[in-house]
Protein backbone atom coordinates (compact mmCIF):
# COMPACT_ATOMS: atom_id res chain seq x y z
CA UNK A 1 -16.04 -1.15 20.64
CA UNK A 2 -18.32 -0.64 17.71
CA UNK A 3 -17.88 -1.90 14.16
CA UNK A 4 -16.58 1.50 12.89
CA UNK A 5 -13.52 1.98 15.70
CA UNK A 6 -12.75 -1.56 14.47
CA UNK A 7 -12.37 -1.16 11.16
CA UNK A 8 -10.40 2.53 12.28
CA UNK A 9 -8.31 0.20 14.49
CA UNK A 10 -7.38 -2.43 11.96
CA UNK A 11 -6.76 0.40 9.45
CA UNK A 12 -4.27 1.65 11.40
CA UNK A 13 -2.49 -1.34 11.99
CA UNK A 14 -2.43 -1.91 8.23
CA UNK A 15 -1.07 1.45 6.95
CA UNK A 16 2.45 0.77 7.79
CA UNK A 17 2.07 -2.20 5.91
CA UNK A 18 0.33 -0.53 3.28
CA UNK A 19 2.88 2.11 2.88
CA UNK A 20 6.12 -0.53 2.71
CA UNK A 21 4.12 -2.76 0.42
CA UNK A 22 3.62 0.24 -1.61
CA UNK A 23 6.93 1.72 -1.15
CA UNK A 24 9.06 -1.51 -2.25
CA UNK A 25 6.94 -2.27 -5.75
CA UNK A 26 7.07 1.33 -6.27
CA UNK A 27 10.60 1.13 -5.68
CA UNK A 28 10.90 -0.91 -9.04
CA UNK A 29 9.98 1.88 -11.68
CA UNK A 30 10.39 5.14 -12.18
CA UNK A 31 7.63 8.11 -12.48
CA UNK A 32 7.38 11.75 -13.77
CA UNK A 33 10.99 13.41 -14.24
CA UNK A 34 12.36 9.89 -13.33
CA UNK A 35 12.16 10.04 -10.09
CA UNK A 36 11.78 7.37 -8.21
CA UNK A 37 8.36 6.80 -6.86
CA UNK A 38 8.86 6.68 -3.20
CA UNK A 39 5.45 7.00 -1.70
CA UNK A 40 1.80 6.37 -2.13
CA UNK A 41 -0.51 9.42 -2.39
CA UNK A 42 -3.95 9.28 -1.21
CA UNK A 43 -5.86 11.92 -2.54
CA UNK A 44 -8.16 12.95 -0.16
CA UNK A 45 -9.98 15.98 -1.98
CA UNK A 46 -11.63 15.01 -5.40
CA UNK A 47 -15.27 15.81 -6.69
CA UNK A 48 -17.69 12.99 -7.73
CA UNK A 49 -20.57 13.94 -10.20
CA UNK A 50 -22.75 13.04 -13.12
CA UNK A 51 -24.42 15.58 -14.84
CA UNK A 52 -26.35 12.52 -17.00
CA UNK A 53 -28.09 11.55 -13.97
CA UNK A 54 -32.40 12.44 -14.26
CA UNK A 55 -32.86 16.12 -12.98
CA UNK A 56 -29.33 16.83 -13.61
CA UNK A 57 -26.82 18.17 -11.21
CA UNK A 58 -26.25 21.74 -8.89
CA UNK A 59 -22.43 21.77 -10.40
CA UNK A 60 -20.85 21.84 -12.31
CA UNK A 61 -23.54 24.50 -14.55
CA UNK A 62 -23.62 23.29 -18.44
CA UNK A 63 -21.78 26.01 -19.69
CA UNK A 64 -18.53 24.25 -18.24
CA UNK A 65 -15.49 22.41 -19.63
CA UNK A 66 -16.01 20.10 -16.67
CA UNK A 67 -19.52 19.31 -17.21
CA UNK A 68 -19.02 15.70 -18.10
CA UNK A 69 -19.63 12.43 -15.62
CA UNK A 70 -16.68 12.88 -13.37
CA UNK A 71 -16.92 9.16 -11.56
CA UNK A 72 -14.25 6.95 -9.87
CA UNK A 73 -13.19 4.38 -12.69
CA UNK A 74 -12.65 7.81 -15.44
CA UNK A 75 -10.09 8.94 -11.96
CA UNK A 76 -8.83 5.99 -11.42
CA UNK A 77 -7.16 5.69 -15.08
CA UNK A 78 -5.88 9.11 -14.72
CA UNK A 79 -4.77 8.67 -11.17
CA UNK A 80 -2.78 4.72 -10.89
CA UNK A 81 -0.48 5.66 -13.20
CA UNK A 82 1.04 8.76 -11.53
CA UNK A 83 1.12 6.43 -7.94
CA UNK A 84 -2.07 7.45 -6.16
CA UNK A 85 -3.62 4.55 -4.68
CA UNK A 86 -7.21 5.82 -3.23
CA UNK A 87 -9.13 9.19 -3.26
CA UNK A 88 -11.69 10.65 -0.92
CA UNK A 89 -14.68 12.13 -2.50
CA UNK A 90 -15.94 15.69 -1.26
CA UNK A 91 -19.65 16.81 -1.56
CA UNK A 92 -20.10 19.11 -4.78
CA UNK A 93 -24.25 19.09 -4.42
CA UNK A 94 -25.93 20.99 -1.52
CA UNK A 95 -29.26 18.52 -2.41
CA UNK A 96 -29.73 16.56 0.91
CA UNK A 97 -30.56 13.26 -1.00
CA UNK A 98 -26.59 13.42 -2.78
CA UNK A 99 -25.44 12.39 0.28
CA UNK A 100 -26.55 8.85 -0.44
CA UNK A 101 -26.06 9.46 -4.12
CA UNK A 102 -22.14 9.97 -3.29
CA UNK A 103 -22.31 7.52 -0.94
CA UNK A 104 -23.28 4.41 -3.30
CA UNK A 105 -21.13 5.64 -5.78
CA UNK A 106 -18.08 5.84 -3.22
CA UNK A 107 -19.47 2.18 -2.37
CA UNK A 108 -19.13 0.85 -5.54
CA UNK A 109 -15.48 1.11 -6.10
CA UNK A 110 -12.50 0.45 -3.69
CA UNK A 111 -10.06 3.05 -4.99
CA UNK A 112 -12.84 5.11 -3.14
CA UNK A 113 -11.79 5.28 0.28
CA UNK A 114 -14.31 7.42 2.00
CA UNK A 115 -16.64 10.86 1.14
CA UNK A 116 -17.33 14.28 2.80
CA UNK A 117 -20.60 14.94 2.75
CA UNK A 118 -23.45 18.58 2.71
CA UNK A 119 -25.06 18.40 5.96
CA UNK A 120 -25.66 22.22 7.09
CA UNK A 121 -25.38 22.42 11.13
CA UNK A 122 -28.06 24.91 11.42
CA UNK A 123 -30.56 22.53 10.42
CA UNK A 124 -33.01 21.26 13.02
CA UNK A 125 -32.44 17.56 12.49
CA UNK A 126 -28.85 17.77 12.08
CA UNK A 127 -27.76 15.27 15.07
CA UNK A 128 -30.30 12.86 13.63
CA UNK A 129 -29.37 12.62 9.74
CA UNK A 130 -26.24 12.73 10.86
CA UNK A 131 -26.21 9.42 12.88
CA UNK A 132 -27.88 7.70 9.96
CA UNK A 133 -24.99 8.46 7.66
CA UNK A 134 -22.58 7.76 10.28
CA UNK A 135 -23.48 4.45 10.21
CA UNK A 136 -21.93 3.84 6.93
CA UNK A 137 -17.78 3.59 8.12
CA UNK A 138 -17.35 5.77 4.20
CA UNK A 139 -19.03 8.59 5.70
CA UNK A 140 -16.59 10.90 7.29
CA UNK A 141 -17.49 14.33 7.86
CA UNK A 142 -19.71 17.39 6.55
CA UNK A 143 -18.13 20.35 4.79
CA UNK A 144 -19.61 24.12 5.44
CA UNK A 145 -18.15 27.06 4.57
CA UNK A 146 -17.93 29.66 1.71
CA UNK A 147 -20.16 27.55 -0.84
CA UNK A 148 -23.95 27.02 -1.47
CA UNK A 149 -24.58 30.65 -0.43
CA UNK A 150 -23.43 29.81 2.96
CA UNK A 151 -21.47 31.54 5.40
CA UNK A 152 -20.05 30.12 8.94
CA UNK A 153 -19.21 33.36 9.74
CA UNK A 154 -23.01 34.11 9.71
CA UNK A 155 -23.87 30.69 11.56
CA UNK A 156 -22.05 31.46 14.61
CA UNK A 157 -24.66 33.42 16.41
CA UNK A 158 -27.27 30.16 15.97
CA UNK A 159 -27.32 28.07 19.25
CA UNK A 160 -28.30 25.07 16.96
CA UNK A 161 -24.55 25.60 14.88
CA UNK A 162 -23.05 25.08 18.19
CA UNK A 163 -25.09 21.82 19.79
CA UNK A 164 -24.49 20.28 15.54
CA UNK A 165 -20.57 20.80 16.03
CA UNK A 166 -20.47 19.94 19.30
CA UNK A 167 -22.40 16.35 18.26
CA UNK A 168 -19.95 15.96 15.10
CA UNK A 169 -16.84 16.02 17.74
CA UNK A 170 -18.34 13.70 19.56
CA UNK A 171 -18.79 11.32 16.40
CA UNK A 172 -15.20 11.55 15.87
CA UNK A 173 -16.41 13.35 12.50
CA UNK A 174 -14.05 15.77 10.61
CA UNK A 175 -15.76 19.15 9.89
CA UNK A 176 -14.35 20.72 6.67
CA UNK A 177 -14.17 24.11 5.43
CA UNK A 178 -14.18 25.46 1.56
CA UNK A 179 -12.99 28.64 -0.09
CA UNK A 180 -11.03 30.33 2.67
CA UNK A 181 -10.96 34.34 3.60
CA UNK A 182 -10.47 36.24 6.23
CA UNK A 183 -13.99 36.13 7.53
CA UNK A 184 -13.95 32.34 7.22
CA UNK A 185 -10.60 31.97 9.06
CA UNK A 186 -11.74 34.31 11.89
CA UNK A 187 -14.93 31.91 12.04
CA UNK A 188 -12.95 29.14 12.70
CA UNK A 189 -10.63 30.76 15.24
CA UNK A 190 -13.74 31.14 16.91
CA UNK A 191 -14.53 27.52 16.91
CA UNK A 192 -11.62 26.05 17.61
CA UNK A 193 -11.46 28.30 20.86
CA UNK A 194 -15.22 26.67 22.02
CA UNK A 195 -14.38 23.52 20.38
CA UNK A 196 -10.58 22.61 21.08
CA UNK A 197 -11.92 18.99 20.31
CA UNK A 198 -13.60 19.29 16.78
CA UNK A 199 -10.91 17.66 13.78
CA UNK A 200 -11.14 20.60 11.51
CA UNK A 201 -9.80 20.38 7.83
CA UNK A 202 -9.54 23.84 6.11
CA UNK A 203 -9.45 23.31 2.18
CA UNK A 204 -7.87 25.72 -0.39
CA UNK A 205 -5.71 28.02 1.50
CA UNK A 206 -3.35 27.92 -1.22
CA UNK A 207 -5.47 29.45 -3.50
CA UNK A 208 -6.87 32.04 -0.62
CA UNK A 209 -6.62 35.62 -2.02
CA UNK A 210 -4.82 37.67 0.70
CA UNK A 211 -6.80 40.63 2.33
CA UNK A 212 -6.26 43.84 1.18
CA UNK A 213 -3.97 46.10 2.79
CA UNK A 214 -1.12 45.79 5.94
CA UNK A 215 -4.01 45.27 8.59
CA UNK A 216 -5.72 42.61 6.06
CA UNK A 217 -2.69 41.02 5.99
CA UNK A 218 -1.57 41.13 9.69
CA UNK A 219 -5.22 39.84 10.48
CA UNK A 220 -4.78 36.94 8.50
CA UNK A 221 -1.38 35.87 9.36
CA UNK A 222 -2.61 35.90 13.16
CA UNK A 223 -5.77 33.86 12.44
CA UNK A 224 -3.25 31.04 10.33
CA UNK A 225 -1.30 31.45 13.32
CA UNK A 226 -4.38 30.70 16.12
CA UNK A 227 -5.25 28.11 13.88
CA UNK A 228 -2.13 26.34 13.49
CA UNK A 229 -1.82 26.40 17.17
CA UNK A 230 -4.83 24.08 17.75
CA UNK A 231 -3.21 20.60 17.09
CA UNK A 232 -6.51 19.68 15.42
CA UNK A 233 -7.00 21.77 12.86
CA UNK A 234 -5.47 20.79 9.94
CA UNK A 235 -4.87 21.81 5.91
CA UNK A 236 -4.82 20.83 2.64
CA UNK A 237 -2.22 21.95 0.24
CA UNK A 238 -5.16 21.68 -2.46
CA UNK A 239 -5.44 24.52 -5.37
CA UNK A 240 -2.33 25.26 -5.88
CA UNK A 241 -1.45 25.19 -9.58
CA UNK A 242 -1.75 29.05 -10.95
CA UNK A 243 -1.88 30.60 -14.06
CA UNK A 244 -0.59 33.73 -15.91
CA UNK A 245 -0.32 35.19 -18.73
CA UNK A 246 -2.88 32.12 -19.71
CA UNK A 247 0.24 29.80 -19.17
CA UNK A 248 0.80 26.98 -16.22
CA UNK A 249 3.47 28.13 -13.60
CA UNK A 250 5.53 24.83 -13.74
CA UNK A 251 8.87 25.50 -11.47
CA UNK A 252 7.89 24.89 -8.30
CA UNK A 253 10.20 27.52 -6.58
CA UNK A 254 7.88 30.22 -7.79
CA UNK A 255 5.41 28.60 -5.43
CA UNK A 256 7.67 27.81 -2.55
CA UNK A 257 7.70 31.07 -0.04
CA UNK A 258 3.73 30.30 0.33
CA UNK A 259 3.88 26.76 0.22
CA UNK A 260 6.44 27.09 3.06
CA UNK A 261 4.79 29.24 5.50
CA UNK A 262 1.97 26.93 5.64
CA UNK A 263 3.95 23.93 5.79
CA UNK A 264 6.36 25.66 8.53
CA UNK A 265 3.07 26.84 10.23
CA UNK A 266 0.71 23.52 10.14
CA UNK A 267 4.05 20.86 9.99
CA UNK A 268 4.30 18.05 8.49
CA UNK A 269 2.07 16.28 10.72
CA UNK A 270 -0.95 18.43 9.25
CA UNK A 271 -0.84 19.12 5.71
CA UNK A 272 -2.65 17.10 3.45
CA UNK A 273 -2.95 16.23 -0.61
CA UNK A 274 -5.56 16.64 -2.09
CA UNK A 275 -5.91 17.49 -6.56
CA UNK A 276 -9.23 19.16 -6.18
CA UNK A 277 -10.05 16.93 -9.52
CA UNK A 278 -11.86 17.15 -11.82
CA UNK A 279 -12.42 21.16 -10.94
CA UNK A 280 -8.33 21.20 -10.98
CA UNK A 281 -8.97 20.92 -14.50
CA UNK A 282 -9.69 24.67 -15.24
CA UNK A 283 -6.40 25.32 -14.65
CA UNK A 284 -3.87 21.90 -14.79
CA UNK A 285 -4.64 18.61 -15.54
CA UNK A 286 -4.14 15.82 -12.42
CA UNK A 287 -0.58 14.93 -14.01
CA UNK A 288 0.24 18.39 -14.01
CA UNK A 289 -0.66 18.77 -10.39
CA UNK A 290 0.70 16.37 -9.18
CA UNK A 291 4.42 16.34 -11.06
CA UNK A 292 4.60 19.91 -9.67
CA UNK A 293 3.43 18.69 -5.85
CA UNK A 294 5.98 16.32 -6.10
CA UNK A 295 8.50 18.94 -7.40
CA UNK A 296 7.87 20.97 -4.45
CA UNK A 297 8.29 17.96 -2.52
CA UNK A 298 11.47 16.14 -3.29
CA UNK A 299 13.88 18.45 -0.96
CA UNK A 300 11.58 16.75 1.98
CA UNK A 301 12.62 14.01 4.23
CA UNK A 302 10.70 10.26 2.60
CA UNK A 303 9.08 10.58 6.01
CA UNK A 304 7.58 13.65 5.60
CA UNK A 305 6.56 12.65 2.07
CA UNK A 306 4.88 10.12 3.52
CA UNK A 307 2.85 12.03 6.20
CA UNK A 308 1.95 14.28 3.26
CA UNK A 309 0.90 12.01 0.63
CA UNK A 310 -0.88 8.86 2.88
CA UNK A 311 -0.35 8.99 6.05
CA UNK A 312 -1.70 12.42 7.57
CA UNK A 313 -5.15 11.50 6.00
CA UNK A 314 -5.77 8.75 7.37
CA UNK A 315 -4.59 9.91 11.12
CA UNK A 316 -7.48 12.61 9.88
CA UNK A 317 -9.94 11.04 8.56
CA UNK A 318 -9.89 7.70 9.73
CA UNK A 319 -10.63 6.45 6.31
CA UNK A 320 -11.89 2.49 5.99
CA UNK A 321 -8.74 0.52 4.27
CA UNK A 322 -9.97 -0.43 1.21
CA UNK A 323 -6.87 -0.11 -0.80
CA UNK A 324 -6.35 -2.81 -3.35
C-alpha cells in the first residue's frame, strides 16, 4: 500500500474522532441564531488567487469587486468563527503552471485540506502530468466543464477524453464539473454510462438555470435522475444564495422545494458544502451563506448534518487530515 492510501486510511480512521472532538467543544457555545453548533463544516469548494502575483491572474478580471488576494489565512478569519474547520481549494486559472501555484499555497497552511486542479483530458500528456501531481496526497482531482471556453459536451467524440478519464478512475481521482446545463448534464450521463467507476462531483446545480420549455424541463429532470442513479456521482449544494429585487433572499423556505429535490434525489450520502468563496461574494458574504445553509438544515437529522457538512467530502475526496 502506497503512502497516499495510507494517509486515506488513517484519515478515515480519524474522522470519527475528528467529528466528536469537534462536536463536544462545539457543544460549549453557541453560533448564528443561537443555535447550537452541532457539526463541523468542511468546505470543500472555495477559490484561491492573487491577483498581486507578477503577470497577474486569468480571474478574477480587474474590473471586479473580488479582485483582491483571496488566500487561506484572509478565509480562515472569516471562516473559524462560523465553525468550518478546513476548505478545499478549486482551480480558478486554466494556466498549466497554477497547478503548482495552488498547490504550494494549499501546502502552506493546514486549514487547507486538499485542491482541485485544470488539467484538460484532451491533452496529449494528460496521464503523464497527471501522475506527477498525483504524487502530492493535496492533489485530488481535475475540474472540466462549462469554463475556460471549454465544453465536455464537445470532448466526448475525442478518443484521448476517454483513455484521460478512464486513467483518472483508476487514480482514485475525483473528476469535477462547473456551471451545469442541460448539455453538460447529458455529457455526464454519457460518462457515467462508459465509466460507472469514475467519482464524479457536479458543482453549482443550485444555481443551474432550468431549460426552457416542458421538454427542457422533462430532459433535465431525467438526466438529474440518470445521474443520481450512479452511486458515484455526487453534488454540491454550492451557489445557492439568490438575489432580487437587489436584496438577499434570507428565509430559507423560499429555497426549500429545489433544495429538496436534489437532496431527495442525490441523499444524504451525496450532497456536499461547499461557499463557492470568495466568488460567493457577488451575491452574500460567507456568514450569510452559511447562516442560511444551516437554516435550511436544522429540520435534518445531526447525522445527516454531519454527512453534509464533513463527512461526505471526505468519503469523496479522500482529503489528507490535516485539521488542526
Amino acid at each position: 500500500m502506497d503512502r497516499r492510501h495510507l494517509l486515506k486510511h488513517a484519515g478515515m480512521a480519524a474522522i470519527a474522532a475528528l467529528t466528536s472532538n469537534l462536536v463536544d467543544s462545539a457543544a460549549q457555545s453557541v453560533t448564528l441564531h443561537g443555535r447550537l453548533r452541532d457539526a463541523p463544516i468542511l468546505d470543500a469548494h472555495i477559490h484561491i488567487f492573487d491577483p498581486t502575483r507578477s503577470g497577474g491572474v486569468p480571474w478574477p478580471l480587474p474590473d471586479d469587486p473580488i479582485y483582491k488576494p483571496a488566500l487561506p489565512g484572509r478565509y480562515e478569519a472569516l471562516a473559524k468563527p462560523l465553525g468550518i474547520v478546513g476548505a478545499i481549494a478549486i482551480e480558478a486559472s486554466p494556466l498549466r503552471a497554477d497547478n503548482d501555484w495552488l498547490l504550494q499555497v494549499v501546502r502552506s497552511s493546514d486549514f487547507m485540506v486538499g485542491m482541485i486542479g485544470d488539467l484538460p483530458p484532451t491533452v496529449p500528456d494528460f496521464s503523464t502530468e497527471l501522475d506527477r501531481l498525483h504524487r502530492d496526497p493535496l492533489f485530488l482531482g481535475i475540474r472540466h466543464g462549462n469554463l475556460w471556453n471549454r465544453s465536455l459536451s464537445d470532448d466526448l467524440g475525442k478518443p484521448l477524453l476517454w483513455q484521460s478519464l478512464q486513467h483518472l478512475a483508476a487514480s482514485n481521482l475525483v473528476f469535477e464539473t462547473a456551471n451545469p446545463d442541460l448539455v453538460l448534464l447529458q455529457a455526464l450521463v454519457r460518462v457515467t454510462e462508459r465509466l460507472p467507476q469514475l467519482k464524479i462531483v457536479v458543482d453549482h446545480l443550485p444555481h443551474m438555470e432550468q431549460p426552457a420549455g416542458e421538454q427542457g424541463a422533462r430532459d433535465a429532470a431525467r438526466c438529474l435522475d440518470e445521474l443520481a442513479s450512479s452511486p458515484n456521482v455526487s453534488i454540491k449544494l454550492s451557489e445557492i444564495p439568490k438575489r432580487t429585487n437587489g436584496s438577499l433572499i434570507q428565509d430559507a423556505a423560499l429555497y426549500r422545494e429545489h433544495l429538496d429535490r436534489l437532496w431527495n434525489g442525490f441523499s444524504e450520502d451525496r450532497c456536499i458544502f461547499g461557499s463557492d468563496w470568495p466568488n460567493s461574494d457577488h451575491v452574500a458574504s460567507l456568514e450569510q451563506t452559511v447562516s442560511l445553509v444551516k437554516d435550511y438544515f436544522s429540520e435534518k437529522s445531526a447525522g445527516a448534518r454531519r454527512k453534509f457538512f464533513l463527512e461526505n467530502s471526505h468519503s469523496v475526496y479522500g482529503w489528507e487530515h490535516r485539521i488542526r
